[in-house]
PDB file of N, CA and C in Angstrom:
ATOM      1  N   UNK A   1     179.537 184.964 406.032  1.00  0.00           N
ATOM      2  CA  UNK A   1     178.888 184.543 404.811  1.00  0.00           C
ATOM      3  C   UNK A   1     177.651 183.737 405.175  1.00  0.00           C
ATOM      4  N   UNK A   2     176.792 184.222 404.455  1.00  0.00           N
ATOM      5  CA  UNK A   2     175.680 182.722 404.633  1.00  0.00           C
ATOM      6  C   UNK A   2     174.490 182.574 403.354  1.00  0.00           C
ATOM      7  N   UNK A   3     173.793 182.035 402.960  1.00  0.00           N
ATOM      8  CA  UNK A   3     172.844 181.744 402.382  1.00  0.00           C
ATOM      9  C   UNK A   3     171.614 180.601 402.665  1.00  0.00           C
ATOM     10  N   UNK A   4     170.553 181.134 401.402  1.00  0.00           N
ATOM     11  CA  UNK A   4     169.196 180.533 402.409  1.00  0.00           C
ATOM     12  C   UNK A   4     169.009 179.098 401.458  1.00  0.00           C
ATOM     13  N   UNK A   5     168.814 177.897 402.250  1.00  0.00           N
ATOM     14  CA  UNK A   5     168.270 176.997 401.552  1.00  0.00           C
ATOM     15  C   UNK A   5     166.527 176.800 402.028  1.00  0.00           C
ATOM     16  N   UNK A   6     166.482 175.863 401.667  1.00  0.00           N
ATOM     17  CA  UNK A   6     164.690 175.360 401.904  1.00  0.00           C
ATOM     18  C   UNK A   6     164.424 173.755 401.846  1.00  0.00           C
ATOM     19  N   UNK A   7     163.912 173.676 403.007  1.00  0.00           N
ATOM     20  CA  UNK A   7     163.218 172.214 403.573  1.00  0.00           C
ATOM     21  C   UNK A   7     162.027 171.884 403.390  1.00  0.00           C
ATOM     22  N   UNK A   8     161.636 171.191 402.357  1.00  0.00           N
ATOM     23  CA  UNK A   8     160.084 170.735 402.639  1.00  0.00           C
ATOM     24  C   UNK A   8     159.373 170.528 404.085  1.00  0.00           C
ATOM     25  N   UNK A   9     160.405 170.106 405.138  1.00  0.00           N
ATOM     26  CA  UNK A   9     159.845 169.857 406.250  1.00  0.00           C
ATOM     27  C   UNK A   9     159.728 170.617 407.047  1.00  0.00           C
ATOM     28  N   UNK A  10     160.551 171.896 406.941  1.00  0.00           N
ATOM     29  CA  UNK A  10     160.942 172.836 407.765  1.00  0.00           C
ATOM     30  C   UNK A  10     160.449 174.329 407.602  1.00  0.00           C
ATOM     31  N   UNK A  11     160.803 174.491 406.389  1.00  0.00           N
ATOM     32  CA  UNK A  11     160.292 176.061 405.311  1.00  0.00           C
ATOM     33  C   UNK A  11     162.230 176.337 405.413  1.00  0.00           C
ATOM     34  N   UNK A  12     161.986 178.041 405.060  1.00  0.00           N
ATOM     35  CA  UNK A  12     163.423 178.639 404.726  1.00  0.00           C
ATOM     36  C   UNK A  12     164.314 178.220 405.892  1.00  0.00           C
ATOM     37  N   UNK A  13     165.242 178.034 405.434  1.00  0.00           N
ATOM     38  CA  UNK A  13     166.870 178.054 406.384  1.00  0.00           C
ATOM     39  C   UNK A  13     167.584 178.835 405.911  1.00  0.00           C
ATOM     40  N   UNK A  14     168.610 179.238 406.690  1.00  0.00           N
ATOM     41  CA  UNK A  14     169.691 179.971 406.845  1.00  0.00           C
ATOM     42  C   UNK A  14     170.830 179.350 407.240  1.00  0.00           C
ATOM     43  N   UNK A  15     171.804 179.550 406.415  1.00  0.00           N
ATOM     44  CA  UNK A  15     173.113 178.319 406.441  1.00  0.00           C
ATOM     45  C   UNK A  15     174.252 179.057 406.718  1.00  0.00           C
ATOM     46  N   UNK A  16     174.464 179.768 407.858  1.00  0.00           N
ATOM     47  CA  UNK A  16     175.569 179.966 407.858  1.00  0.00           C
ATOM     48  C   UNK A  16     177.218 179.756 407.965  1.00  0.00           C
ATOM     49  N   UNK A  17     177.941 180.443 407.385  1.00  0.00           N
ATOM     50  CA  UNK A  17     179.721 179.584 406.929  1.00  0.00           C
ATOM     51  C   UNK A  17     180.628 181.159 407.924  1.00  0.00           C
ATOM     52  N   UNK A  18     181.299 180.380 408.469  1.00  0.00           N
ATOM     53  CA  UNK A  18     182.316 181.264 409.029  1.00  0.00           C
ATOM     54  C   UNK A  18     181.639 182.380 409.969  1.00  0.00           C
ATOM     55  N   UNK A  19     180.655 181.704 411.082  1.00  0.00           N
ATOM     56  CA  UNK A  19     180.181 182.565 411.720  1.00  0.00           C
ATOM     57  C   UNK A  19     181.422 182.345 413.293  1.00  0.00           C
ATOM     58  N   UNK A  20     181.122 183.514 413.459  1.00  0.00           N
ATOM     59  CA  UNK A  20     182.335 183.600 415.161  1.00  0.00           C
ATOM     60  C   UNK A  20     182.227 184.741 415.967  1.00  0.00           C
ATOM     61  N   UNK A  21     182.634 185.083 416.795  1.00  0.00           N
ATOM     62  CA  UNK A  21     182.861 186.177 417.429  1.00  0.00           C
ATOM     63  C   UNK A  21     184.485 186.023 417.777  1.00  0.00           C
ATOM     64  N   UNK A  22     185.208 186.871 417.618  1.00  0.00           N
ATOM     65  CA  UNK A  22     186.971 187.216 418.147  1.00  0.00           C
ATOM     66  C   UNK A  22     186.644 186.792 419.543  1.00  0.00           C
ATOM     67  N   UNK A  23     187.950 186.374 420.020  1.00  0.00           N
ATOM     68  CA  UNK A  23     187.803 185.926 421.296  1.00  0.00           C
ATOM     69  C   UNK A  23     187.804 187.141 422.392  1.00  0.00           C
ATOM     70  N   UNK A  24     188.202 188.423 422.150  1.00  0.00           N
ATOM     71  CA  UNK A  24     188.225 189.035 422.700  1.00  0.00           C
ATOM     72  C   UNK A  24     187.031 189.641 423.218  1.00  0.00           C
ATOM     73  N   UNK A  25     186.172 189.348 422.143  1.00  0.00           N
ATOM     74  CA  UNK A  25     183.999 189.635 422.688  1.00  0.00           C
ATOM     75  C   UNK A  25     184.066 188.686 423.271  1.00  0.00           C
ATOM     76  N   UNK A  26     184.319 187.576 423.552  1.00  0.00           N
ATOM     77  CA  UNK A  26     183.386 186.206 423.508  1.00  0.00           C
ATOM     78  C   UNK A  26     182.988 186.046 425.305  1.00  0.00           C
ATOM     79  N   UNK A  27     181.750 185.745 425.331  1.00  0.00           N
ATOM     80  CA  UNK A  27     181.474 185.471 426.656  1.00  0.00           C
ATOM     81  C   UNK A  27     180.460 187.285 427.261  1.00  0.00           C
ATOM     82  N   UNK A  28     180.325 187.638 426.156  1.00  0.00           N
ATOM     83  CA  UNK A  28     179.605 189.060 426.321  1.00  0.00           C
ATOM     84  C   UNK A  28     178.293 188.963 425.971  1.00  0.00           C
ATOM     85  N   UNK A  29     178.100 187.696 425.186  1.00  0.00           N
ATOM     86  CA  UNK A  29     176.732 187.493 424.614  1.00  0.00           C
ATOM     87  C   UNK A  29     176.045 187.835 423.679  1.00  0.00           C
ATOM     88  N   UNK A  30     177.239 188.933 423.260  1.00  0.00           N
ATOM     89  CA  UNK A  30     177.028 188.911 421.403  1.00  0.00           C
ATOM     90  C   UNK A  30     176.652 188.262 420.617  1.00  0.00           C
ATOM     91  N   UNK A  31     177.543 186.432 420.725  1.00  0.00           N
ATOM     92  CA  UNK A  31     176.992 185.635 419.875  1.00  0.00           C
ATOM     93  C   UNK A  31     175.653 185.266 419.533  1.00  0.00           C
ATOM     94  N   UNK A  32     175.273 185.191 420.670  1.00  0.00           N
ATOM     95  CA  UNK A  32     173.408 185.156 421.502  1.00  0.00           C
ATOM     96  C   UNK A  32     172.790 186.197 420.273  1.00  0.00           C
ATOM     97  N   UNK A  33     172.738 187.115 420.844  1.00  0.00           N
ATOM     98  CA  UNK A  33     172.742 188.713 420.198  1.00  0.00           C
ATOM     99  C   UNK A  33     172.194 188.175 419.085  1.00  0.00           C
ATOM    100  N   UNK A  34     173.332 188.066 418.090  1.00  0.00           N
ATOM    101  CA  UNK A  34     173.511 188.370 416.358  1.00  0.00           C
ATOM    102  C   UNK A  34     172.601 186.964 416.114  1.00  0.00           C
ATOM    103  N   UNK A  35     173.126 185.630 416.440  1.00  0.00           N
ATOM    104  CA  UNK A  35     171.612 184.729 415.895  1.00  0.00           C
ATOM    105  C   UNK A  35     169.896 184.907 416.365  1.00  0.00           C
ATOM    106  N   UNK A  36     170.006 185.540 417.230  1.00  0.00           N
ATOM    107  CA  UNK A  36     168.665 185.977 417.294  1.00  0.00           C
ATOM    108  C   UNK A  36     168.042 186.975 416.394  1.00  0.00           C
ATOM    109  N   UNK A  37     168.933 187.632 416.390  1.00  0.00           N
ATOM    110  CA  UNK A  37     168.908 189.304 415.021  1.00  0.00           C
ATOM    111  C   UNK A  37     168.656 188.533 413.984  1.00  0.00           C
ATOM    112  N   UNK A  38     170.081 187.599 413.464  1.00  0.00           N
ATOM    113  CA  UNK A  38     169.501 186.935 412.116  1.00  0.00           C
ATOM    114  C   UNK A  38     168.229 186.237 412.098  1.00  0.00           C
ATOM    115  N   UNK A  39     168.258 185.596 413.074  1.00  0.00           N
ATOM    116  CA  UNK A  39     166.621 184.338 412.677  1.00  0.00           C
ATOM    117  C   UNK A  39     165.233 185.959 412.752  1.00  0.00           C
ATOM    118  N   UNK A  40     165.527 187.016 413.304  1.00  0.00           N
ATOM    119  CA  UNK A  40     164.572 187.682 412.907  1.00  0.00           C
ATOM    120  C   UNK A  40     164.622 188.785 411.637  1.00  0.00           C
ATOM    121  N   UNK A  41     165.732 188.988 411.341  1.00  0.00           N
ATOM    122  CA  UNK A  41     166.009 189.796 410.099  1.00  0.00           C
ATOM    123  C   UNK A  41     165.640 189.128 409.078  1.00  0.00           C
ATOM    124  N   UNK A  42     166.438 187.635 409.129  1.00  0.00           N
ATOM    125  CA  UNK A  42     165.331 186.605 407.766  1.00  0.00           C
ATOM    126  C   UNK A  42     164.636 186.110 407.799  1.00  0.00           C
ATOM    127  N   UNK A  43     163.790 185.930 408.436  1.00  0.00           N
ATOM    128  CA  UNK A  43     162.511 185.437 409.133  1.00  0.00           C
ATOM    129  C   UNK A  43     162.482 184.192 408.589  1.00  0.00           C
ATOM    130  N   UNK A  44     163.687 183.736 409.584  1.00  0.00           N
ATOM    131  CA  UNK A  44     163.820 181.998 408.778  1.00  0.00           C
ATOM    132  C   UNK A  44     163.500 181.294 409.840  1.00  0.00           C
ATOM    133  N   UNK A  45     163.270 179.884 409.987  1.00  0.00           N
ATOM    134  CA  UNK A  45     162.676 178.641 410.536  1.00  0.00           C
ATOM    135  C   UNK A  45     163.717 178.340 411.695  1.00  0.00           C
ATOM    136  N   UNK A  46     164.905 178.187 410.498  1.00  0.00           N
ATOM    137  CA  UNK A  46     165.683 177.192 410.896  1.00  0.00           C
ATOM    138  C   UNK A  46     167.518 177.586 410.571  1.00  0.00           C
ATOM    139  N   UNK A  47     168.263 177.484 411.443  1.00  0.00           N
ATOM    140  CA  UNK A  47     169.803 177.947 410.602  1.00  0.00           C
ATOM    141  C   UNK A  47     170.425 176.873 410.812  1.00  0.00           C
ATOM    142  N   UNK A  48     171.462 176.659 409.754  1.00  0.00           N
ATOM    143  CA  UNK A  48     172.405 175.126 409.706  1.00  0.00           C
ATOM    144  C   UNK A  48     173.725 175.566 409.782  1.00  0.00           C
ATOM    145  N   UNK A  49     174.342 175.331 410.434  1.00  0.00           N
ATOM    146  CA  UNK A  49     175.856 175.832 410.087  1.00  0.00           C
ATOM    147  C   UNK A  49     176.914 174.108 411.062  1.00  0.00           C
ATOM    148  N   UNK A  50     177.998 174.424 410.227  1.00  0.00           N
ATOM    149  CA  UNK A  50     179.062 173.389 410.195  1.00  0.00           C
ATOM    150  C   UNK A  50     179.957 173.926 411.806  1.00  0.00           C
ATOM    151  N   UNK A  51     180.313 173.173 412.689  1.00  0.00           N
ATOM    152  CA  UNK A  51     181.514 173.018 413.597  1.00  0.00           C
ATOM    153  C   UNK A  51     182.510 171.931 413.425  1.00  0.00           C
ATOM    154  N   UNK A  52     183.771 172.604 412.822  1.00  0.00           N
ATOM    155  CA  UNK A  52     184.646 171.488 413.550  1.00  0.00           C
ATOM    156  C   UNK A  52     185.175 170.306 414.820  1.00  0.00           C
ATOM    157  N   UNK A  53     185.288 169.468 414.246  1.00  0.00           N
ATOM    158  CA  UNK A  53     185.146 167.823 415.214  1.00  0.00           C
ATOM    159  C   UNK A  53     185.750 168.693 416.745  1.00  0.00           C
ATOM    160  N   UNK A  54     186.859 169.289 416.257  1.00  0.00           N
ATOM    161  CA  UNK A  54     187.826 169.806 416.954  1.00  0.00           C
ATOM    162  C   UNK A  54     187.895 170.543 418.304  1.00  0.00           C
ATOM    163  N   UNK A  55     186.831 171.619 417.748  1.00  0.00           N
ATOM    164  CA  UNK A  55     186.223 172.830 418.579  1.00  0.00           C
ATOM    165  C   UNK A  55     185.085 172.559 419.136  1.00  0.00           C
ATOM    166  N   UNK A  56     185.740 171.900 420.473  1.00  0.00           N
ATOM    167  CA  UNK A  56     184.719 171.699 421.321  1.00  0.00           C
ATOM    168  C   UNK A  56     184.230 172.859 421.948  1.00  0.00           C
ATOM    169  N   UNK A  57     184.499 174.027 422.128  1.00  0.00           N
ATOM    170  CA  UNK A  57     184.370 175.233 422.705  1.00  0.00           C
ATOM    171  C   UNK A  57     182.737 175.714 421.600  1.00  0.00           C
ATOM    172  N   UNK A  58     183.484 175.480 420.555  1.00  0.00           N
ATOM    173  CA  UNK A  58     182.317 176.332 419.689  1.00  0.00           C
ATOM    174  C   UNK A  58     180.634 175.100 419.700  1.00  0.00           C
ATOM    175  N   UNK A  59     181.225 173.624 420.190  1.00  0.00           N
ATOM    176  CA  UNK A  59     180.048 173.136 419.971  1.00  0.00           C
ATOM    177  C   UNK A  59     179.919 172.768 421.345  1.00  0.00           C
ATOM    178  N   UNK A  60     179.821 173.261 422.193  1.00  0.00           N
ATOM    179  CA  UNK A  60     179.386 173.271 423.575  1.00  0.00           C
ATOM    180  C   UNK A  60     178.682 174.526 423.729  1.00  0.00           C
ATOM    181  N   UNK A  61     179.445 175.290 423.217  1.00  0.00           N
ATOM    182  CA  UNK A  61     178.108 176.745 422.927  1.00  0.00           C
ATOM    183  C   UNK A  61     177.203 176.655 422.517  1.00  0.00           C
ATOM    184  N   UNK A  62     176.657 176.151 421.249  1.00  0.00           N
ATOM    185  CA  UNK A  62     175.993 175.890 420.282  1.00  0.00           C
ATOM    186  C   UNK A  62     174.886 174.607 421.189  1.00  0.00           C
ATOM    187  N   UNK A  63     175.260 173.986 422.029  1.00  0.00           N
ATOM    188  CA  UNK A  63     174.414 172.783 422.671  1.00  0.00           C
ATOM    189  C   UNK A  63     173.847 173.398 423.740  1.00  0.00           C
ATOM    190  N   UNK A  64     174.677 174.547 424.421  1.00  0.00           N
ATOM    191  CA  UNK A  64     174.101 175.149 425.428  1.00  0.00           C
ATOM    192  C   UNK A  64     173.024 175.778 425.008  1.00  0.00           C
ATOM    193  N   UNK A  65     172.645 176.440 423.866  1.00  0.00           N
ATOM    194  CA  UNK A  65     171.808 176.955 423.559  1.00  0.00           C
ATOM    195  C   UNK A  65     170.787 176.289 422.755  1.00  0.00           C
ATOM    196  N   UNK A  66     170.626 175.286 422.868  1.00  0.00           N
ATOM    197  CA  UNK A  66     169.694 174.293 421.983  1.00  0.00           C
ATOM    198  C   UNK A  66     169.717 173.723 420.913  1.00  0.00           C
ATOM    199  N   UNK A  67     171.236 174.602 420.375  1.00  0.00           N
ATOM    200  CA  UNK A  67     171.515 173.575 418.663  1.00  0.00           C
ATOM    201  C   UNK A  67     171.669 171.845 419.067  1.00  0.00           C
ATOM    202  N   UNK A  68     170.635 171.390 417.652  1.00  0.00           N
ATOM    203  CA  UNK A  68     170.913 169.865 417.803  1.00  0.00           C
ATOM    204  C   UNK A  68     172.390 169.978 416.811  1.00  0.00           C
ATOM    205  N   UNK A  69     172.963 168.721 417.288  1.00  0.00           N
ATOM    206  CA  UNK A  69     174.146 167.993 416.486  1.00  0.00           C
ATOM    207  C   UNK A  69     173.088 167.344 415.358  1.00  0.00           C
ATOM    208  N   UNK A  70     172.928 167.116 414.632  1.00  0.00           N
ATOM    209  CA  UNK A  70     172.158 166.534 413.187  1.00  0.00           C
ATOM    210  C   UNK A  70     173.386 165.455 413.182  1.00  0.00           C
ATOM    211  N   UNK A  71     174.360 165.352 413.043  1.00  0.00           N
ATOM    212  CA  UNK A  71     175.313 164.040 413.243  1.00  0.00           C
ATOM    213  C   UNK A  71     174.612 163.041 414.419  1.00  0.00           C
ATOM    214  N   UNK A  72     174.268 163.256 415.482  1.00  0.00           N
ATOM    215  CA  UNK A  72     173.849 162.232 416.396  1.00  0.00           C
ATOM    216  C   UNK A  72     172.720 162.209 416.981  1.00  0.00           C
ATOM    217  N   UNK A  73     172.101 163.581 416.762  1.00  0.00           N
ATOM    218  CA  UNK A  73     170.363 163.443 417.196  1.00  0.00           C
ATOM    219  C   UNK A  73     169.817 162.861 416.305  1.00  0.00           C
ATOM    220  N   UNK A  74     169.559 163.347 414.897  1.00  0.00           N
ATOM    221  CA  UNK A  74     168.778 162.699 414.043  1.00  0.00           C
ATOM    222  C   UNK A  74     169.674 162.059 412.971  1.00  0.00           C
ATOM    223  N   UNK A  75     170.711 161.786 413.211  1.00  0.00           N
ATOM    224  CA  UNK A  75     171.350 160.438 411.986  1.00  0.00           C
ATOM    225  C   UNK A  75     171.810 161.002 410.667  1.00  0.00           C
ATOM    226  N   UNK A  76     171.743 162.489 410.383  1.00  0.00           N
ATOM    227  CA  UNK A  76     172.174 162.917 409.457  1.00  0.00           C
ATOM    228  C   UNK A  76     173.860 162.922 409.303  1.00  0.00           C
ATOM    229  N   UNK A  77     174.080 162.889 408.046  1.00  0.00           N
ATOM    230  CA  UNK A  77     175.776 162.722 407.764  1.00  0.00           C
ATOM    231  C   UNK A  77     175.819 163.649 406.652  1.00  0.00           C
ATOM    232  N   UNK A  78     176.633 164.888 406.555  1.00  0.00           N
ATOM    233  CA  UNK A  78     176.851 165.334 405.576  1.00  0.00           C
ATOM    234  C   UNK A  78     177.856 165.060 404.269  1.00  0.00           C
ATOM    235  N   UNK A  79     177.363 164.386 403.058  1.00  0.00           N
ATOM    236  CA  UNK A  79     178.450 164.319 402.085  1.00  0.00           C
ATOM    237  C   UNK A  79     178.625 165.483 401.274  1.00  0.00           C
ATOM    238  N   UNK A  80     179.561 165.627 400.458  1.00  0.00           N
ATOM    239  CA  UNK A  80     180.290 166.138 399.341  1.00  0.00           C
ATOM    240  C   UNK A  80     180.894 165.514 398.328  1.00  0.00           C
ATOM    241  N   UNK A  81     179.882 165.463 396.870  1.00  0.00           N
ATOM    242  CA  UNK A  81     180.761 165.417 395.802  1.00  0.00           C
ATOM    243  C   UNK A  81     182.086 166.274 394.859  1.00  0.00           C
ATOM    244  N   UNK A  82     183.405 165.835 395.190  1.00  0.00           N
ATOM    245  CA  UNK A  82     184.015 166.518 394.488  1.00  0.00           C
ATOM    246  C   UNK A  82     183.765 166.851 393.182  1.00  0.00           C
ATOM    247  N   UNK A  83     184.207 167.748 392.462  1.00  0.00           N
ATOM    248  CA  UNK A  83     184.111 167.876 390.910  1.00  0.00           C
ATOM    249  C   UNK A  83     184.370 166.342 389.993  1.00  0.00           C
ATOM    250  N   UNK A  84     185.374 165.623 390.296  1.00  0.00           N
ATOM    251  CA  UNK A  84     186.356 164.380 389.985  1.00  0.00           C
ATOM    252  C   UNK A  84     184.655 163.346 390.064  1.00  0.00           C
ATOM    253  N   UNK A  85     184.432 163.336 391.289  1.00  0.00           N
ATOM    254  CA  UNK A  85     183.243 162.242 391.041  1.00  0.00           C
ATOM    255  C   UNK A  85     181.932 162.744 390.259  1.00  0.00           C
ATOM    256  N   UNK A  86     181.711 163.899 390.250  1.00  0.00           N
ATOM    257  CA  UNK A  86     180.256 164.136 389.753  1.00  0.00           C
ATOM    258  C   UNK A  86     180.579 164.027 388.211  1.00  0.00           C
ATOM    259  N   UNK A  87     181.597 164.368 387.763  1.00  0.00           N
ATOM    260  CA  UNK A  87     182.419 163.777 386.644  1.00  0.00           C
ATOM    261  C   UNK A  87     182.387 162.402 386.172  1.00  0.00           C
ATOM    262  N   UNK A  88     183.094 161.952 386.616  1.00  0.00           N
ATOM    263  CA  UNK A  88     182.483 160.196 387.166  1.00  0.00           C
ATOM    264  C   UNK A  88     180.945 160.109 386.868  1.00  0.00           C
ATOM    265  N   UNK A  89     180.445 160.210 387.505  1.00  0.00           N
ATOM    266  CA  UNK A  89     178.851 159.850 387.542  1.00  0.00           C
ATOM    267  C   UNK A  89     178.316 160.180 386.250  1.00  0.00           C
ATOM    268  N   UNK A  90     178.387 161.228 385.361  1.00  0.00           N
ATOM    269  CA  UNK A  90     178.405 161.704 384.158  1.00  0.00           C
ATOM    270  C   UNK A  90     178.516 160.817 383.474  1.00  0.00           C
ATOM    271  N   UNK A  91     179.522 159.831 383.687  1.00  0.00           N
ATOM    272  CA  UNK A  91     180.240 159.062 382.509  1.00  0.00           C
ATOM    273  C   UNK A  91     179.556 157.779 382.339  1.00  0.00           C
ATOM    274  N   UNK A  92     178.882 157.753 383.418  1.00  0.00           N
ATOM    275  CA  UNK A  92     178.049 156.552 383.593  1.00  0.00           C
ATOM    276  C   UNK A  92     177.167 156.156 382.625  1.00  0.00           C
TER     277      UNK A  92
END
């Protein structure tokens, strides 16, 4: 899955959710492969996608290849309003 947002600072992004390769490719360079395909199929800037704290495997890949962490390079923190608070805020 993915979709495009947009950065004043940046131009288009590409956000991808549930990107992977089966473990049974992995280490073939597929992964390599397909984000290069995408950043040229959408002729986007920039792609954002989420790793779990957990999966150090998937974010040691991701560093090997030049993704910044946005958690500790540049200070970004991602929130989420549930439905319950934006509700809340409404009421204000």
């Amino acid at each position: 899955m993915y979709y495009f947002t947009y950065d004043p600072r940046i131009g288009k992004l590409l956000h991808l959710e549930d990107f992977y390769v089966i473990q049974a490719y992995q280490g073939l360079g597929i992964g390599a492969e397909m984000l290069e395909r995408l950043s040229q199929v959408f002729n986007v800037t920039c792609m954002h996608f989420l790793v779990i704290i957990w999966n150090e495997t998937s974010f040691e890949y991701h560093a090997r290849r030049g993704a910044l962490d946005l958690s500790s390079e540049e200070g970004w923190h991602l929130f989420r309003f549930n439905r319950e608070l934006m509700d809340m805020a409404r009421e204000e």
